[in-house]
C-alpha atoms as a PDB file:
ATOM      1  CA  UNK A   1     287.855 233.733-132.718  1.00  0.00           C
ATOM      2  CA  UNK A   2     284.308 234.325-131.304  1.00  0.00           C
ATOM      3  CA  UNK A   3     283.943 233.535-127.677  1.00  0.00           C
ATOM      4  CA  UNK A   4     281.228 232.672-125.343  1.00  0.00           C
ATOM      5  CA  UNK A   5     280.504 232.428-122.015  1.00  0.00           C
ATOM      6  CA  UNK A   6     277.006 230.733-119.900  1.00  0.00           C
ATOM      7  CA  UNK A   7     276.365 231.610-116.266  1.00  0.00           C
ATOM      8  CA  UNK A   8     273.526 229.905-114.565  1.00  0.00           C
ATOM      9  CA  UNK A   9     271.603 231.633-111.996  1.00  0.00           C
ATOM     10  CA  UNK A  10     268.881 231.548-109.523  1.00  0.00           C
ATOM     11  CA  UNK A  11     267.225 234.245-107.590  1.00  0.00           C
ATOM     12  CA  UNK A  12     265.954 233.939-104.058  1.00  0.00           C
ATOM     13  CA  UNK A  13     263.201 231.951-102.925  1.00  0.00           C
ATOM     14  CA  UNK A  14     260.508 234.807-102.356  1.00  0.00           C
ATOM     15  CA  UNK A  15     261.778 237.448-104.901  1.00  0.00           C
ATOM     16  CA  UNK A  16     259.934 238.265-107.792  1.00  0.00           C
ATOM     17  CA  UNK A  17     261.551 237.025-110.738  1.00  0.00           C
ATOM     18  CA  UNK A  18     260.479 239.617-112.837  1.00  0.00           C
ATOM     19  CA  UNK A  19     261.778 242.532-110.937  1.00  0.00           C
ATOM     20  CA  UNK A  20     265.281 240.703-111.324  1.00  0.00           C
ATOM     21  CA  UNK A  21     264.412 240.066-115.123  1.00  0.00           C
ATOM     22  CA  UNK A  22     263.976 244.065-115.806  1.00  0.00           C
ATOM     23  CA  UNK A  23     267.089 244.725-113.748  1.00  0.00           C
ATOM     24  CA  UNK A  24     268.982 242.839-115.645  1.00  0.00           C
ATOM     25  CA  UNK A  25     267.674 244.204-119.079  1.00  0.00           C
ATOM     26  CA  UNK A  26     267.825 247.421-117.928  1.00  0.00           C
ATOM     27  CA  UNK A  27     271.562 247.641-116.203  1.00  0.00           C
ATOM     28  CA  UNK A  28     272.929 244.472-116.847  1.00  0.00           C
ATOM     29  CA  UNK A  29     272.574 243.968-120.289  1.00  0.00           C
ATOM     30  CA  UNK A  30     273.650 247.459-121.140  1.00  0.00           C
ATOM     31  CA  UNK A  31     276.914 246.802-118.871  1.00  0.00           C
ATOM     32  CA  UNK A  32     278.068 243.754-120.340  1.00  0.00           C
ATOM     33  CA  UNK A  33     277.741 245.410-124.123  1.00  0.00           C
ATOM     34  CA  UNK A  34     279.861 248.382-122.743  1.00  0.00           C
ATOM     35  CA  UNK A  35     282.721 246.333-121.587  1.00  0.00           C
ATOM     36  CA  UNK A  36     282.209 244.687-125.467  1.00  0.00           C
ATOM     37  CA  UNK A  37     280.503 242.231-125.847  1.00  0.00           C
ATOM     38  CA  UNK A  38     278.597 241.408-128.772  1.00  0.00           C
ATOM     39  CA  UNK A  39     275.092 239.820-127.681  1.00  0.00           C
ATOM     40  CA  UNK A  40     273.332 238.279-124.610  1.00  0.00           C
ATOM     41  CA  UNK A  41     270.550 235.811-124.411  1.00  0.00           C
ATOM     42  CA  UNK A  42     268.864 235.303-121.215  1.00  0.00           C
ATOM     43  CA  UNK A  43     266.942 231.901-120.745  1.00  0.00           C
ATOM     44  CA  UNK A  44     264.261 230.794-118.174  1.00  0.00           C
ATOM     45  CA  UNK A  45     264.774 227.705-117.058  1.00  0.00           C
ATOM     46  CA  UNK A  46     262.549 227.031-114.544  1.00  0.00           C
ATOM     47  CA  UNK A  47     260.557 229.545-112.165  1.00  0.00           C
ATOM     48  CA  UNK A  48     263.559 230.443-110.059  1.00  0.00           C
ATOM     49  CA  UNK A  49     266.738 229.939-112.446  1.00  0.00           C
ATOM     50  CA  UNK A  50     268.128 231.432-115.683  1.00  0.00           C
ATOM     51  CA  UNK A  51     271.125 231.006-117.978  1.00  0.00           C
ATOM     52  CA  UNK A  52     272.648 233.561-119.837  1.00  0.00           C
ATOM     53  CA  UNK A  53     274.815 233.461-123.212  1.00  0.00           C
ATOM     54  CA  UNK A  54     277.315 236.245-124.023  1.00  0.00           C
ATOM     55  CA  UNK A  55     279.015 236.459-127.180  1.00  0.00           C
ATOM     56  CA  UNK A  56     282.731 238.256-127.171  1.00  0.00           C
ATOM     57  CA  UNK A  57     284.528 239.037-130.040  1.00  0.00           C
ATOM     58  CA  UNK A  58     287.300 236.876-128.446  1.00  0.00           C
ATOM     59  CA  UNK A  59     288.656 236.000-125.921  1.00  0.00           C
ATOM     60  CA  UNK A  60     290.821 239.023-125.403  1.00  0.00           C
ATOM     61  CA  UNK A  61     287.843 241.320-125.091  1.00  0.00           C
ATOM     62  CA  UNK A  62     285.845 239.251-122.515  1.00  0.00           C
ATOM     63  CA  UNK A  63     289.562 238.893-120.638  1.00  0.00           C
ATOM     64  CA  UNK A  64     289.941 242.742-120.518  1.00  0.00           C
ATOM     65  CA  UNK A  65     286.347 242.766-118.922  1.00  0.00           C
ATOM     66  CA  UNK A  66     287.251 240.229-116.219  1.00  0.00           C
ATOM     67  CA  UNK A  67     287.032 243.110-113.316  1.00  0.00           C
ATOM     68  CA  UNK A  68     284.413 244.809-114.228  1.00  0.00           C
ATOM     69  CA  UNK A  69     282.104 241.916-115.169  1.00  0.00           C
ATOM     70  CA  UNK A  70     283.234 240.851-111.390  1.00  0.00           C
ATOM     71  CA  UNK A  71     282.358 244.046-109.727  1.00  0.00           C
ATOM     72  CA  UNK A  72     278.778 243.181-111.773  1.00  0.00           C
ATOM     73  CA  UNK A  73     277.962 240.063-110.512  1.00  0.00           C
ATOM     74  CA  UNK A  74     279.066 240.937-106.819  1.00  0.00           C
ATOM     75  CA  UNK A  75     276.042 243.818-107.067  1.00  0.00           C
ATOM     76  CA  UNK A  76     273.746 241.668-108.671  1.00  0.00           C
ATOM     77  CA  UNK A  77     273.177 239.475-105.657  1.00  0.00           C
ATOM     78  CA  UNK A  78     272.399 242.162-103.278  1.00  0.00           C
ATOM     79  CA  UNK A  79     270.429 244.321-106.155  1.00  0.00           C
ATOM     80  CA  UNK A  80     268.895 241.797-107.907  1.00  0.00           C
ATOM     81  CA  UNK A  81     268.732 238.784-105.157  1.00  0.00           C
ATOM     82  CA  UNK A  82     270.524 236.585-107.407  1.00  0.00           C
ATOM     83  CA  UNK A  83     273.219 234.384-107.433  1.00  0.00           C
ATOM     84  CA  UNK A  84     275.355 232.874-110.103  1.00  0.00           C
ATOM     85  CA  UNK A  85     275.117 228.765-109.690  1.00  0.00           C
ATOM     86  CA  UNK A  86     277.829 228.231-112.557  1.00  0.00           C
ATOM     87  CA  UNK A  87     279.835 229.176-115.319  1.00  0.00           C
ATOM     88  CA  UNK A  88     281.360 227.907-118.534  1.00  0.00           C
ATOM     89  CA  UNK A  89     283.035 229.147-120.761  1.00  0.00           C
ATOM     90  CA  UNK A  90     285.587 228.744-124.587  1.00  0.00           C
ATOM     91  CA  UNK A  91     285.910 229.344-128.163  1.00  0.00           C
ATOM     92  CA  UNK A  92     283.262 228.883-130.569  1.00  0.00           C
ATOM     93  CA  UNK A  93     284.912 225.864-132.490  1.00  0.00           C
ATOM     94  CA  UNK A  94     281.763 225.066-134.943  1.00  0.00           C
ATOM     95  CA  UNK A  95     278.519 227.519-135.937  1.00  0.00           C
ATOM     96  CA  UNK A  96     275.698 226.664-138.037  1.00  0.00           C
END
């Protein structure tokens, strides 16, 4: 079963949003597809904060990428000046 998970996150006040934007979209992105996922949408949600969906295959896949999506997000706050606010996470249970 498909599985999903949405961080939240917000970069520092005085860093340029879209330097963090084209980090992410250029190492990120590219990293989270490697450890298998199957799609990510960023969202803006206001000038400083973003949310970002990731589709897994299931929940096995996004499991087995635990570590490495960890050693990720630990770089992205110095890299990036970002920090993750939040995270959900579960089973798609109904699609339309």
């Amino acid at each position: 079963m498909r599985y999903i998970t949405i961080t939240t996150w917000e970069t520092a006040s005085g860093a340029d949003y879209e330097i963090a934007l084209r980090n992410i979209e250029e190492k990120r992105l590219p990293a989270l597809k490697s450890f298998g996922a199957n799609r990510v949408t960023i969202i803006r949600t206001s000038e400083r904060t973003s949310a970002a969906i990731t589709e897994w295959p299931d929940k096995a896949t996004r499991d087995a990428a635990e570590l490495k999506i960890d050693e990720v997000r630990k770089s992205v706050q110095t890299d990036d000046q970002t920090r993750m606010t939040g995270e959900m996470k579960g089973e798609i249970v109904a699609d339309v």
